[in-house]
Structure formats: structure tokens, C-alpha cells
N, C-alpha and C. Protein backbone atom coordinates (compact mmCIF):
# COMPACT_ATOMS: atom_id res chain seq x y z
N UNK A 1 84.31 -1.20 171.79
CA UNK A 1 84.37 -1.57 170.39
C UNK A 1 83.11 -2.36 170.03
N UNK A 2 82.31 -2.28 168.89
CA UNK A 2 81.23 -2.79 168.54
C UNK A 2 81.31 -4.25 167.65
N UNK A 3 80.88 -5.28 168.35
CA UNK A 3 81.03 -6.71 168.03
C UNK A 3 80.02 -7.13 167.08
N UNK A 4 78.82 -6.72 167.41
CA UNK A 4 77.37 -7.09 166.50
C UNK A 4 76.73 -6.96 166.86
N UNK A 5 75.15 -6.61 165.43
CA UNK A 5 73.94 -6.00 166.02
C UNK A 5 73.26 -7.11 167.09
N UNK A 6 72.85 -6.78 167.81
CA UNK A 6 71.98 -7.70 169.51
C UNK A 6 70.87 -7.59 168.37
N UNK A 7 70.05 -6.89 167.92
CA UNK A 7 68.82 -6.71 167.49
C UNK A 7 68.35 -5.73 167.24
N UNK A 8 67.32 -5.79 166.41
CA UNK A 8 67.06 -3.91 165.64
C UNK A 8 65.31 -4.50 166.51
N UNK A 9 64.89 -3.38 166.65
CA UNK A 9 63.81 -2.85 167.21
C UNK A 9 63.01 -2.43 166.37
N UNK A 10 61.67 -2.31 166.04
CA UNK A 10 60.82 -2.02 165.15
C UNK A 10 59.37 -1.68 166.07
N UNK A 11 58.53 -0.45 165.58
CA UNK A 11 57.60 -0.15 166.18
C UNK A 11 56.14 -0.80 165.52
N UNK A 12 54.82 -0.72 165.93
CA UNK A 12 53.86 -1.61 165.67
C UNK A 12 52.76 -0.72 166.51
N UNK A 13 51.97 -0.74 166.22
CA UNK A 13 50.32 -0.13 166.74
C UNK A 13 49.91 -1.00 167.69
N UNK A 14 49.51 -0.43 168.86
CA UNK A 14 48.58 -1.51 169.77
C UNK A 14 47.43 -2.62 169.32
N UNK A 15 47.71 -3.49 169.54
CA UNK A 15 46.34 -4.54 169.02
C UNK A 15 46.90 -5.14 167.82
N UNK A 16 48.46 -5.07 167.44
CA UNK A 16 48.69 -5.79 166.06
C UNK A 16 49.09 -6.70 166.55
N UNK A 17 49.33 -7.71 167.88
CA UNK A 17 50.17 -8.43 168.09
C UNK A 17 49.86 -9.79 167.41
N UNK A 18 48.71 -10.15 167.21
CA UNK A 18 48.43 -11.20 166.44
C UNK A 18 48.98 -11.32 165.10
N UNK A 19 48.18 -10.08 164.47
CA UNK A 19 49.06 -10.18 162.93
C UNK A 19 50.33 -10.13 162.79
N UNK A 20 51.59 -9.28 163.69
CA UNK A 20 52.72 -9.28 163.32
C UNK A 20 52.95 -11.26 163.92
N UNK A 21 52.68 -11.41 164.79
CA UNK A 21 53.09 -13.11 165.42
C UNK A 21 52.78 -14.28 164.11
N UNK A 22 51.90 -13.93 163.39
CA UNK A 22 51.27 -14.63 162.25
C UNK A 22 52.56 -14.52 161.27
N UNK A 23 52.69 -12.55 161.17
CA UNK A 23 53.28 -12.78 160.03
C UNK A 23 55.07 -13.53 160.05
N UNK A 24 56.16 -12.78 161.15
CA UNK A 24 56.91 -13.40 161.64
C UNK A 24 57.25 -14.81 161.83
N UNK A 25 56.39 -15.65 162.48
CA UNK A 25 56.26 -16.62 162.64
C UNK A 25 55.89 -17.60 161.30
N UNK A 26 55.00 -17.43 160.28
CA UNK A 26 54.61 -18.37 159.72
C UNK A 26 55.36 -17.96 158.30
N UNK A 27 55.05 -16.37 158.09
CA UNK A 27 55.73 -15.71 156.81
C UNK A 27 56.95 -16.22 156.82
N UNK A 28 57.59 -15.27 157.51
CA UNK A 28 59.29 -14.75 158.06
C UNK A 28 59.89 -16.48 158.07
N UNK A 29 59.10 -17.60 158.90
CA UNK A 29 59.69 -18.22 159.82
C UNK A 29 60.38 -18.42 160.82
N UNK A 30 60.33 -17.40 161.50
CA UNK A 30 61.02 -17.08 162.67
C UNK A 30 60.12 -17.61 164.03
N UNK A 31 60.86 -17.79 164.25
CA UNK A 31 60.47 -18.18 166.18
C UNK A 31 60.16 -17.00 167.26
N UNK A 32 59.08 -17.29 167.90
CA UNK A 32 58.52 -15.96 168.82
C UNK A 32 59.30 -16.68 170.06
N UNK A 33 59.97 -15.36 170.54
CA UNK A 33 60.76 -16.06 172.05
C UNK A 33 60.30 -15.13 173.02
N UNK A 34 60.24 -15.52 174.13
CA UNK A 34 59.74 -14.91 175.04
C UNK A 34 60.85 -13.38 175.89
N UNK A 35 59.65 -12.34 175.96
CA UNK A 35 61.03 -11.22 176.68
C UNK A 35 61.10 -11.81 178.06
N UNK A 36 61.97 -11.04 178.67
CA UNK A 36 62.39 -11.51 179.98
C UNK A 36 60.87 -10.58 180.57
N UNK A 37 60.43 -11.09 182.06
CA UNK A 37 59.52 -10.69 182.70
C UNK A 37 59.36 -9.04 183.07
N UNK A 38 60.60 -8.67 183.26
CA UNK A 38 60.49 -7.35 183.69
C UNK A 38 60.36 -6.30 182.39
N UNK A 39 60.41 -7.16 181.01
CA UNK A 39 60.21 -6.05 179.67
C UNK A 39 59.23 -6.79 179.56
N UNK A 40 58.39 -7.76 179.78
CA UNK A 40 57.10 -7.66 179.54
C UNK A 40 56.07 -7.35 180.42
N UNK A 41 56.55 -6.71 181.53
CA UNK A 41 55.57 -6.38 182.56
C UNK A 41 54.92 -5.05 181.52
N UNK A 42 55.77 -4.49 180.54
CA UNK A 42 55.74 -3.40 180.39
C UNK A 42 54.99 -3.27 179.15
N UNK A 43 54.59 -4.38 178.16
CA UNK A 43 52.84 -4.34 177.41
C UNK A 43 53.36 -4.93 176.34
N UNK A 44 52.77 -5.38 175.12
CA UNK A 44 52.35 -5.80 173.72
C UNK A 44 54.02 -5.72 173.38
N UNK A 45 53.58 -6.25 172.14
CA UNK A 45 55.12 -6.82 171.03
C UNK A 45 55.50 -7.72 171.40
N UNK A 46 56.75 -7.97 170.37
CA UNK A 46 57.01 -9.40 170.70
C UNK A 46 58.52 -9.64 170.28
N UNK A 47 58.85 -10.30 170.75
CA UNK A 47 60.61 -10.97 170.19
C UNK A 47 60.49 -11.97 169.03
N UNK A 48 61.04 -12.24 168.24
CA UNK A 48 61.14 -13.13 167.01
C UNK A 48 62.49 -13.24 166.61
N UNK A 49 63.05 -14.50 166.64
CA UNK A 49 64.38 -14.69 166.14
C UNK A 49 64.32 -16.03 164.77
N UNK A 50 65.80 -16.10 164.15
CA UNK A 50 66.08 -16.81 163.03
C UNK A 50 67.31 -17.10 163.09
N UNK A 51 67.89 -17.92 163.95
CA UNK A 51 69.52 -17.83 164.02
C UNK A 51 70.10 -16.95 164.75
N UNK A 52 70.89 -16.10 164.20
CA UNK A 52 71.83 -15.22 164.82
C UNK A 52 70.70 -13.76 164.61
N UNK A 53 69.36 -13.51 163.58
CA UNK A 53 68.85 -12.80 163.60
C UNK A 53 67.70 -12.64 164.61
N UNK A 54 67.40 -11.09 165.55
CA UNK A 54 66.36 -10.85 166.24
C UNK A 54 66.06 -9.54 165.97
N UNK A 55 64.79 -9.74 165.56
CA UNK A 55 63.90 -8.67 165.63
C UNK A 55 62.94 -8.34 166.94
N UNK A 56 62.54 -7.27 167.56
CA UNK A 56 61.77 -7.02 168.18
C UNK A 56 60.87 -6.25 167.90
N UNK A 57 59.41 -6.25 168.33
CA UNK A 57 58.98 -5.38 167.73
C UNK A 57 58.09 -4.55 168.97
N UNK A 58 58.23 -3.71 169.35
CA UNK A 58 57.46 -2.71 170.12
C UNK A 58 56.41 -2.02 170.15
N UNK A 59 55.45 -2.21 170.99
CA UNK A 59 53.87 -1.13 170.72
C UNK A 59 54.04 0.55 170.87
N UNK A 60 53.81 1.42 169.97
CA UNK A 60 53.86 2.81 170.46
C UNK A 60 52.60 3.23 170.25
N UNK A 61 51.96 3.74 170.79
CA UNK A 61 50.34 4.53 170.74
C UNK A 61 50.65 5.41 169.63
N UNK A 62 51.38 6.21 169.26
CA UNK A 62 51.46 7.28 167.91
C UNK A 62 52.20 6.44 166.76
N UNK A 63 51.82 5.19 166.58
CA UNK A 63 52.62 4.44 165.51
C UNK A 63 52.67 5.24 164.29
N UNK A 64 53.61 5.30 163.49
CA UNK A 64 53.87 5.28 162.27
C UNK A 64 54.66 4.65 161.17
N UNK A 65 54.32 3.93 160.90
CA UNK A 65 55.48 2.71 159.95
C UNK A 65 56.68 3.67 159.26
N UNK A 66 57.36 2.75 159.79
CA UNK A 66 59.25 2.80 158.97
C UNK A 66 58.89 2.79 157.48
N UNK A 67 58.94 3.95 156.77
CA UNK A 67 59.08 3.58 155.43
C UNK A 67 60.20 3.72 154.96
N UNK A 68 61.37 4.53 155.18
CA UNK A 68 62.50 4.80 154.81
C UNK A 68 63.59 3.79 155.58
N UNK A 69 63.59 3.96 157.10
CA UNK A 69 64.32 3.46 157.63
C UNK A 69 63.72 1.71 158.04
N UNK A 70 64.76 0.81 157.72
CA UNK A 70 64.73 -0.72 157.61
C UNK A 70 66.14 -1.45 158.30
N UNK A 71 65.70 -2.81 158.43
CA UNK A 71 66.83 -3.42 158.93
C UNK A 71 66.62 -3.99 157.03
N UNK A 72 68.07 -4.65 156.96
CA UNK A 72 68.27 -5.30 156.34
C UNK A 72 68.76 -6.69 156.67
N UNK A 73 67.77 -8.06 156.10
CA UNK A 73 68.34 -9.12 156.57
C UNK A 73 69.15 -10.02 155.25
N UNK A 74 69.74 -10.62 155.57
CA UNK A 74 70.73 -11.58 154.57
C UNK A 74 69.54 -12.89 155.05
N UNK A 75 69.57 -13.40 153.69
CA UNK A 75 68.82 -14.28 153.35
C UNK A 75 69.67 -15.35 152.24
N UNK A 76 69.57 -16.75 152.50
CA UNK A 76 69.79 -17.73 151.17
C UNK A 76 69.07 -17.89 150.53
N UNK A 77 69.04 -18.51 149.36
CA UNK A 77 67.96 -18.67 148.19
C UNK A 77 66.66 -17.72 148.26
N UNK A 78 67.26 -16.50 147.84
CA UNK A 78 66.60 -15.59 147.67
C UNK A 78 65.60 -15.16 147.20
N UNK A 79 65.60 -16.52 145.77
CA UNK A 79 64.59 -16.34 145.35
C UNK A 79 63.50 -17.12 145.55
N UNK A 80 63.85 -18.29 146.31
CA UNK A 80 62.69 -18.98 146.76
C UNK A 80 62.03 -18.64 148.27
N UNK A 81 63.03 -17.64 149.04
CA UNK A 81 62.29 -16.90 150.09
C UNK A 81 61.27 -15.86 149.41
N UNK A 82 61.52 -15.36 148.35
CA UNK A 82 60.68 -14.16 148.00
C UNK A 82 59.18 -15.07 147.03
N UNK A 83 59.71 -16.06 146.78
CA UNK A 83 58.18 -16.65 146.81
C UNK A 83 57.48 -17.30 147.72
N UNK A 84 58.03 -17.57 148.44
CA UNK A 84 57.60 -17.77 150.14
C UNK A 84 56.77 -16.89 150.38
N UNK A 85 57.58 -15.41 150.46
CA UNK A 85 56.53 -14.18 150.94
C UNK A 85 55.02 -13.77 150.34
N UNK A 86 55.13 -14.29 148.57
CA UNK A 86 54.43 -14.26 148.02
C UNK A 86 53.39 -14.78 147.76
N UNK A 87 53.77 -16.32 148.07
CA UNK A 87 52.92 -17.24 148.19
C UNK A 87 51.86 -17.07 149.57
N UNK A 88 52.19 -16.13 150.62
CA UNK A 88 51.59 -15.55 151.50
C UNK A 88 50.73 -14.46 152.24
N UNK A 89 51.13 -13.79 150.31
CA UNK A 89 50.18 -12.68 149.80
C UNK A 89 50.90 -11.29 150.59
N UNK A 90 52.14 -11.25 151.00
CA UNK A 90 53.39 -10.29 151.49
C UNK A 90 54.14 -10.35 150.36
N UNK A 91 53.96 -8.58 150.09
CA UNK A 91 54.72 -8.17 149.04
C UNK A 91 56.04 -8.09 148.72
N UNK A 92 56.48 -8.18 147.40
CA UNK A 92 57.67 -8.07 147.31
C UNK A 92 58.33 -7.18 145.74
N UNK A 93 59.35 -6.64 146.31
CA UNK A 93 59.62 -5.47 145.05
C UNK A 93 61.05 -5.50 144.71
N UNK A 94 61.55 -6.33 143.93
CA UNK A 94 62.81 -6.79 143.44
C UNK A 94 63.12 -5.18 143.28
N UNK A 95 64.77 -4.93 143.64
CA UNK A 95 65.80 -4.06 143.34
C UNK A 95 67.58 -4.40 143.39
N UNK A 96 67.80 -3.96 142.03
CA UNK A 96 68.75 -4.51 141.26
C UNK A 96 70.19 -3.70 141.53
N UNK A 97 69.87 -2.31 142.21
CA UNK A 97 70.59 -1.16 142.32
C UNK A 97 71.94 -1.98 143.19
N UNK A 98 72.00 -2.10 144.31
CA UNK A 98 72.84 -3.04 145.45
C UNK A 98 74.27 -3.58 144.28
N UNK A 99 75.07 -2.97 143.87
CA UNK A 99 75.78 -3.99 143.39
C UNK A 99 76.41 -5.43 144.38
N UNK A 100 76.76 -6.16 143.58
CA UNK A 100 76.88 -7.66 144.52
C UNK A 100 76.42 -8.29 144.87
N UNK A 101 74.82 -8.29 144.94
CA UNK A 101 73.57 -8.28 145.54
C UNK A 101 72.53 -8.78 144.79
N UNK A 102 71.41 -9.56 145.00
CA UNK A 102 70.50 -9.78 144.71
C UNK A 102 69.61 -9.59 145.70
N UNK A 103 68.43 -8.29 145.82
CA UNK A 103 67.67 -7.71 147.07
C UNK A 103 66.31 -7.59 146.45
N UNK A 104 65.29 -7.72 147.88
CA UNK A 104 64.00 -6.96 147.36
C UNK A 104 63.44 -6.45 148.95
N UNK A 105 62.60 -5.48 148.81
CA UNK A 105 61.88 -5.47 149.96
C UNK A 105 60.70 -6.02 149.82
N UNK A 106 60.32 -5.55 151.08
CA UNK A 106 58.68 -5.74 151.46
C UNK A 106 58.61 -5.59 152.37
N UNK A 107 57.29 -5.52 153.08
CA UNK A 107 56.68 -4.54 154.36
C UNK A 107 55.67 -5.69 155.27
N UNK A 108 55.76 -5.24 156.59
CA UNK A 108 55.23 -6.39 157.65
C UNK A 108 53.78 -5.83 157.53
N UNK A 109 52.99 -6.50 158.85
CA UNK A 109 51.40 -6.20 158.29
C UNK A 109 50.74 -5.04 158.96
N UNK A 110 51.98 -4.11 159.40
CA UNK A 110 51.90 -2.91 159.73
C UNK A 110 52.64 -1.59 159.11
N UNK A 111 53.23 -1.79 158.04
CA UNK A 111 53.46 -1.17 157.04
C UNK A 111 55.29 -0.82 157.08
N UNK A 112 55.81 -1.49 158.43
CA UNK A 112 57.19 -1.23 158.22
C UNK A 112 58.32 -2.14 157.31
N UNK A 113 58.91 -1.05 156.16
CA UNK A 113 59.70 -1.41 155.35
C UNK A 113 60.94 -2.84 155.81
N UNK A 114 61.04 -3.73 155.47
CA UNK A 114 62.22 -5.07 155.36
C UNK A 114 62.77 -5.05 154.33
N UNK A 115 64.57 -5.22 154.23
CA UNK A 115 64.91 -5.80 153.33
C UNK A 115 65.28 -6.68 153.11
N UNK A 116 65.48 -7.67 151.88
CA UNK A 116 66.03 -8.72 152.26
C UNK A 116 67.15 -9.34 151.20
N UNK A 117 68.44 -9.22 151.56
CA UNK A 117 69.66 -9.46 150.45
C UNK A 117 70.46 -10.88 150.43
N UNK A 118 70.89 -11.16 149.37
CA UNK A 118 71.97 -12.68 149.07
C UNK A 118 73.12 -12.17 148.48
N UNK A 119 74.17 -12.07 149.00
CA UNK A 119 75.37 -11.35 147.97
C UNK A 119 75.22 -12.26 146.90
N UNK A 120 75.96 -12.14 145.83
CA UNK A 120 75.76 -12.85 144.69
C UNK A 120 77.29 -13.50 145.06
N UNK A 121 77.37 -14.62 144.35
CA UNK A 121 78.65 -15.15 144.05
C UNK A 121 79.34 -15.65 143.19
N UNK A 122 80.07 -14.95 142.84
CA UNK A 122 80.85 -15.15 140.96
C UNK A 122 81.92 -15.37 141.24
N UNK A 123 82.75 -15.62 142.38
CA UNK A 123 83.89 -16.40 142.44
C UNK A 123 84.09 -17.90 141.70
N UNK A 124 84.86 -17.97 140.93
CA UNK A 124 85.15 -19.25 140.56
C UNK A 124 85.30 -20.09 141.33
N UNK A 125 84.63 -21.54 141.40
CA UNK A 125 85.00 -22.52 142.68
C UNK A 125 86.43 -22.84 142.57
N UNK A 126 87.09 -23.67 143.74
CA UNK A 126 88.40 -23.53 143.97
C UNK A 126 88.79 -24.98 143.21
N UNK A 127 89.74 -24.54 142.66
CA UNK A 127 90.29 -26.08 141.99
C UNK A 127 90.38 -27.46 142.78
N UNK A 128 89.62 -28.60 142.33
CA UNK A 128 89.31 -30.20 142.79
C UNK A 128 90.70 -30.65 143.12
């Protein structure tokens, strides 16, 4: 039975490891953690986590950026993360479609698609 995602995997071009570590790290805010020895005997990328979220990202010699296919991350104050990104010169493209949702993407510094969502909340608070 399936408990929760471990981590979504994402591919990257040889020689990006700087820029994605930059962007992750300083953009994202996420923390670069180290792989275990025997997956890094095996070359480039890197681990990056945020809590309960991990991304990895992997070198393939025939890279081609995710444009369709994305993780989607849940994010708070949505809108002051998306000026975060902005303020960092990482794009961002509000979409309204998501009912429940307040989402936008944007793309790492290798061209693979992120999303990033806040359910909305219109529940009435609970009586004092």
C-alpha cells in the first residue's frame, strides 16, 4: 500500500550542478543533503530537501527539460514565495484554472517545469 511520495526525481545536463545548487538552495530555499556514497560514486546532481519535501535531481547526457511533466509542491504564502522567485529573476506564471487553489509555475535553470500551490481557505473560523 502506498504511504508517500520519498521524492520525485528530476533530470539536469552535465555541468549544471552549480546553477541548479544556487538555484535550490538560495531560490527554492532548500537544503542540499548529501546522497549516500554508493549513489554518488555514480556522478553529478544533487539532493535538496524542505521539510517533508525532496527533490533530486539527476545528470543525463541526452537532457531534455520536463516541460509537461512536473512535481507539484504545496507552498504557504504563496504569494510572497512567488515574489521570492521573482525577486531572483525565476519566473513565474500565475494560473487560476486549479479550483481551490491559488498556483503558478516556473522553471529551474535548466528549463524543467515546477509547480507551486496553497489551497485556498474559505472555511469560516470555528466559533471563540
Amino acid at each position: 500500500m502506498l504511504a508517500a511520495v520519498d521524492h520525485v526525481q528530476l533530470a539536469a545536463p552535465p555541468g549544471s550542478e552549480d546553477a541548479l545548487r544556487a538555484y535550490y538552495t538560495t531560490v527554492l530555499g532548500m537544503t542540499e543533503t548529501p546522497k549516500p556514497p554508493v549513489l554518488a560514486a555514480r556522478g553529478g546532481g544533487g539532493w535538496f530537501q524542505a521539510g517533508p519535501v525532496r527533490l533530486h535531481l539527476g545528470i543525463e547526457d541526452d537532457f531534455r527539460p520536463a516541460r509537461k511533466a512536473h512535481p507539484g509542491l504545496r507552498v504557504t504564502a504563496i504569494e510572497e514565495y512567488a515574489a521570492r522567485l521573482t525577486a531572483h529573476g525565476a519566473p513565474v506564471t500565475w494560473d487560476d484554472t486549479l479550483p481551490g487553489h491559488r498556483r503558478f509555475y516556473s522553471e529551474d535553470p535548466v528549463g524543467n517545469r515546477l509547480e507551486f500551490l496553497e489551497p485556498l481557505t474559505d472555511a469560516p473560523a470555528p466559533p471563540a
